[in-house]
N, C-alpha and C. Protein backbone atom coordinates (compact mmCIF):
# COMPACT_ATOMS: atom_id res chain seq x y z
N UNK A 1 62.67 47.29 -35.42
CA UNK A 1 61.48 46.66 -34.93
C UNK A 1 61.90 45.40 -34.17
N UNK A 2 61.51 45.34 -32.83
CA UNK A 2 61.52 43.92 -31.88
C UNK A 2 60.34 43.54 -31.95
N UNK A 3 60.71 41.97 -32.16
CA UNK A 3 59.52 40.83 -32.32
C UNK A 3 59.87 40.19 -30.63
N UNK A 4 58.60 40.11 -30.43
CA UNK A 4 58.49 39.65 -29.00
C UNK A 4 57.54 38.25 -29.28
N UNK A 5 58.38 36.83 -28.02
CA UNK A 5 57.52 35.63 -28.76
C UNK A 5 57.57 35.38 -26.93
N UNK A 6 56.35 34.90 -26.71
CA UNK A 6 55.99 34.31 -24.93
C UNK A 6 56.23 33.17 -24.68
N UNK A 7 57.26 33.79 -23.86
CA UNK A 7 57.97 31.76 -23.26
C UNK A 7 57.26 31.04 -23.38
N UNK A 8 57.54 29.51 -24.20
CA UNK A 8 56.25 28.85 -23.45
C UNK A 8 56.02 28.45 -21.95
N UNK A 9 54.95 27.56 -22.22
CA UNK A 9 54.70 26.79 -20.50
C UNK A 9 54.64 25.59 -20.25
N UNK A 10 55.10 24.99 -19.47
CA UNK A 10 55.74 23.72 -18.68
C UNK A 10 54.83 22.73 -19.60
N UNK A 11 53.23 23.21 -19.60
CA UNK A 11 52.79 22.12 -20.50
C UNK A 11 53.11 22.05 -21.92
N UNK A 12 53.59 23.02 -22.39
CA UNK A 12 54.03 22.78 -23.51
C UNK A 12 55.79 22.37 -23.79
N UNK A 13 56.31 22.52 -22.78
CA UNK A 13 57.78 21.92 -23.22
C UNK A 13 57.87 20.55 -22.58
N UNK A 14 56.86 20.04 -21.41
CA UNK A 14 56.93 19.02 -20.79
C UNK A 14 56.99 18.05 -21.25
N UNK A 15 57.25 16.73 -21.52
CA UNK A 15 56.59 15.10 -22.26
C UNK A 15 55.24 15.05 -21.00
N UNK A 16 53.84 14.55 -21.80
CA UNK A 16 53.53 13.57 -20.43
C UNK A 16 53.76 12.77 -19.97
N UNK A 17 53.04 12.29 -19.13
CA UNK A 17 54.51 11.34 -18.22
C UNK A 17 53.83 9.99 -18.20
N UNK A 18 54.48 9.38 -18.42
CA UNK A 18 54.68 8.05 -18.81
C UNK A 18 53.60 7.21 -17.80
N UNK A 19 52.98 6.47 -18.82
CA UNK A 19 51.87 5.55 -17.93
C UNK A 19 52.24 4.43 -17.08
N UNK A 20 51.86 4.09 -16.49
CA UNK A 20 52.35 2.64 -15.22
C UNK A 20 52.02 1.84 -15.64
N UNK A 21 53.21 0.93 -15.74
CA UNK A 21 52.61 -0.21 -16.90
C UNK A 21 52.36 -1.62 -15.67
N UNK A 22 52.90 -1.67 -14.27
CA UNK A 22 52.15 -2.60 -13.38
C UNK A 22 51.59 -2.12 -12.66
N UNK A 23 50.18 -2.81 -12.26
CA UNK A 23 48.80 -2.00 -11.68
C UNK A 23 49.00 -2.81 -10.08
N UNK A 24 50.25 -3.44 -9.85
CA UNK A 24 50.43 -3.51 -8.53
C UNK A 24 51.91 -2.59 -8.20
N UNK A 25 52.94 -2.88 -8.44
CA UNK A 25 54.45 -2.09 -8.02
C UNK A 25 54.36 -0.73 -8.55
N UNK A 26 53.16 -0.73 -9.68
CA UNK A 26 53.88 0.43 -9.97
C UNK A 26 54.60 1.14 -10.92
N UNK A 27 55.75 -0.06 -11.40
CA UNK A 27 57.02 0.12 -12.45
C UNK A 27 56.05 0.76 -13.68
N UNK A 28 57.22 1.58 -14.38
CA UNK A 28 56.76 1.88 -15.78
C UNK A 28 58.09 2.09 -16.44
N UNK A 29 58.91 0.69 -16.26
CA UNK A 29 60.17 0.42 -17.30
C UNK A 29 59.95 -1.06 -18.05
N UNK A 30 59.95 -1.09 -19.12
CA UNK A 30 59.77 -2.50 -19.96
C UNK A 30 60.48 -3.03 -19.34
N UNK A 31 61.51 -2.99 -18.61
CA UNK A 31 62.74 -4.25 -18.66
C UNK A 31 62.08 -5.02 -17.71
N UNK A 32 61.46 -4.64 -16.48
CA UNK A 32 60.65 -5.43 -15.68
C UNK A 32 59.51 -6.69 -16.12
N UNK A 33 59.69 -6.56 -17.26
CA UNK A 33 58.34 -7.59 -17.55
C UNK A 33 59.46 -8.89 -18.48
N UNK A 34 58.70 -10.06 -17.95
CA UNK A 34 59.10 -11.42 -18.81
C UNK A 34 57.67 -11.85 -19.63
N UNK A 35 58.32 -11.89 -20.97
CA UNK A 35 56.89 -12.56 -21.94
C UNK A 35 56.47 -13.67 -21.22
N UNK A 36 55.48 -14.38 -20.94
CA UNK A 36 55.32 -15.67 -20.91
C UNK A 36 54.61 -16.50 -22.15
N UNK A 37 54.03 -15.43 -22.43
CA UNK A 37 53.24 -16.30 -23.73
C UNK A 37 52.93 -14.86 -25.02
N UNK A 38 52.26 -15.57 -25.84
CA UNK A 38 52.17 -14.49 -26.71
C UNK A 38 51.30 -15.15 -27.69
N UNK A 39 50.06 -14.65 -28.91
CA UNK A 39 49.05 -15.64 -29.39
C UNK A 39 48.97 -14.39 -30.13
N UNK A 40 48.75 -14.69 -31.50
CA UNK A 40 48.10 -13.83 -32.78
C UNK A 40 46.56 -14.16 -32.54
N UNK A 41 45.85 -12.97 -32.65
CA UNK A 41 44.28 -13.18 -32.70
C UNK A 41 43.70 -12.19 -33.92
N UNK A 42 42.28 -12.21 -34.35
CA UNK A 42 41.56 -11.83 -35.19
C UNK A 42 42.15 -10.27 -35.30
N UNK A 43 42.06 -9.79 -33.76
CA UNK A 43 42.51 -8.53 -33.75
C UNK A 43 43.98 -7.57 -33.27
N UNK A 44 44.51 -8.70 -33.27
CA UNK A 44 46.08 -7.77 -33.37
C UNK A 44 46.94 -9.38 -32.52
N UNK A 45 47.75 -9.08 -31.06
CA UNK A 45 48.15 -10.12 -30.41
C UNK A 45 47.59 -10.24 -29.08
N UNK A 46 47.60 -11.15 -28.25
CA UNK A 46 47.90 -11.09 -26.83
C UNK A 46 48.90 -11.48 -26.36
N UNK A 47 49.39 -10.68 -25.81
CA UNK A 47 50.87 -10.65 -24.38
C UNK A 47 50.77 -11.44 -23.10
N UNK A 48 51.07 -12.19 -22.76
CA UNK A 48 51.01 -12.50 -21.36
C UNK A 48 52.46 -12.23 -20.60
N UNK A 49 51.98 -11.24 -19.53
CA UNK A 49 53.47 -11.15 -19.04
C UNK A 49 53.81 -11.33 -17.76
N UNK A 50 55.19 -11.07 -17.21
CA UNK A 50 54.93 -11.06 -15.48
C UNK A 50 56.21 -10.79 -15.08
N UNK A 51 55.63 -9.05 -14.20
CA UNK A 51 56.34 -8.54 -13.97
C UNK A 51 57.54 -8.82 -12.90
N UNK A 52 58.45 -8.03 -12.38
CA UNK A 52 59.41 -8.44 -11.47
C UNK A 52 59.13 -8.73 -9.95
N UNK A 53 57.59 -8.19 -9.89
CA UNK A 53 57.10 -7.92 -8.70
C UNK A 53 56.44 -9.07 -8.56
N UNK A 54 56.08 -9.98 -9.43
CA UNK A 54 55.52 -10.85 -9.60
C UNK A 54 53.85 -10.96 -10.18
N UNK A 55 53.50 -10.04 -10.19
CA UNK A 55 52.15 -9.71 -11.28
C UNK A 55 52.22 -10.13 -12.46
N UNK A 56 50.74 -10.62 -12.69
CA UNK A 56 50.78 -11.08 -14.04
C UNK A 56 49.70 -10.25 -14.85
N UNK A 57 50.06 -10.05 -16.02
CA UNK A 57 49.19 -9.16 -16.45
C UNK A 57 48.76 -9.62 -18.44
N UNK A 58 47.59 -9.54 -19.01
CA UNK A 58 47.39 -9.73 -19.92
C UNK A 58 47.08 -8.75 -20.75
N UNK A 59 48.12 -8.53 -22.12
CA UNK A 59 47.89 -7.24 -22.95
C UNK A 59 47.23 -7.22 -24.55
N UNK A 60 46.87 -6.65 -24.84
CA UNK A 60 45.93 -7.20 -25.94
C UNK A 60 46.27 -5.87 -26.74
N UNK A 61 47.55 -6.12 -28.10
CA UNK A 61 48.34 -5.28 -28.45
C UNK A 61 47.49 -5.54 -29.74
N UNK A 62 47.02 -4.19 -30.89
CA UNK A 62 46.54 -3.64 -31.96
C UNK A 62 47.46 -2.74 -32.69
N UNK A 63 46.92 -2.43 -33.72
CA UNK A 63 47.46 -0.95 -34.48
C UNK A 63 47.07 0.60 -33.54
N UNK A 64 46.00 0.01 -33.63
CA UNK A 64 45.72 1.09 -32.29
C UNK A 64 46.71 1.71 -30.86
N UNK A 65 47.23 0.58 -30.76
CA UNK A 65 48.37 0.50 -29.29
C UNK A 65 48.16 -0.89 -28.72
N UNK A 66 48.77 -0.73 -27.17
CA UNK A 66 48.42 -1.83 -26.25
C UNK A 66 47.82 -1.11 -25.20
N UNK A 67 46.61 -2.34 -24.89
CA UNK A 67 45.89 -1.75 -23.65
C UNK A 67 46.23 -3.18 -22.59
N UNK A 68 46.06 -2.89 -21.30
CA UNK A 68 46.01 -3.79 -20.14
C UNK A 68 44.75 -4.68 -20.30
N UNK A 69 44.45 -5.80 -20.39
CA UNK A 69 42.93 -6.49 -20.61
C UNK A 69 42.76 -7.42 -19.16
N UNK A 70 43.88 -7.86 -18.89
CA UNK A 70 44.11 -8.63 -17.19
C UNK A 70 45.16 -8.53 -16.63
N UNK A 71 44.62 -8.76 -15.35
CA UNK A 71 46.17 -8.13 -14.67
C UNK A 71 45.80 -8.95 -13.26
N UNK A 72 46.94 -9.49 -12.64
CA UNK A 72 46.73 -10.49 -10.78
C UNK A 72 47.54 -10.39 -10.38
N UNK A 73 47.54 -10.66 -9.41
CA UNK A 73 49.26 -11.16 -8.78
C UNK A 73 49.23 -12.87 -7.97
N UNK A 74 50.57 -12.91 -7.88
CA UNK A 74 50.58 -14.43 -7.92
C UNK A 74 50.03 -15.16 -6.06
């Protein structure tokens, strides 16, 4: 007896692909970003950062994850 199993498909062997973490250049490698500041709040931290491109962006990190909350450029 042959057991037959169906290749999978691209969406299933793929990673998704990685989110853009500056909403001006582009980049989506951490090393690009310098902390500038950083503050414990009620609900998790805020990040202030700025990227290589020179954007500045504000992150508002939980248990949940980190989301983008502001973001400029200089």
């Amino acid at each position: 007896m042959t057991s037959w199993a169906a290749a999978p498909t691209p969406a299933q062997t793929s990673k998704p692909p990685k989110p853009l973490l500056c909403t001006y250049c582009g980049t989506d490698d951490d090393n690009n970003f310098a902390v500038i500041s950083r503050h414990r709040t009620s609900n998790g931290t805020t990040v202030w950062l700025r990227c290589s491109c020179g954007a500045l962006q504000a992150r508002a990190i939980s248990r949940a994850g980190s989301q983008i909350v502001a973001s400029g450029h200089r």
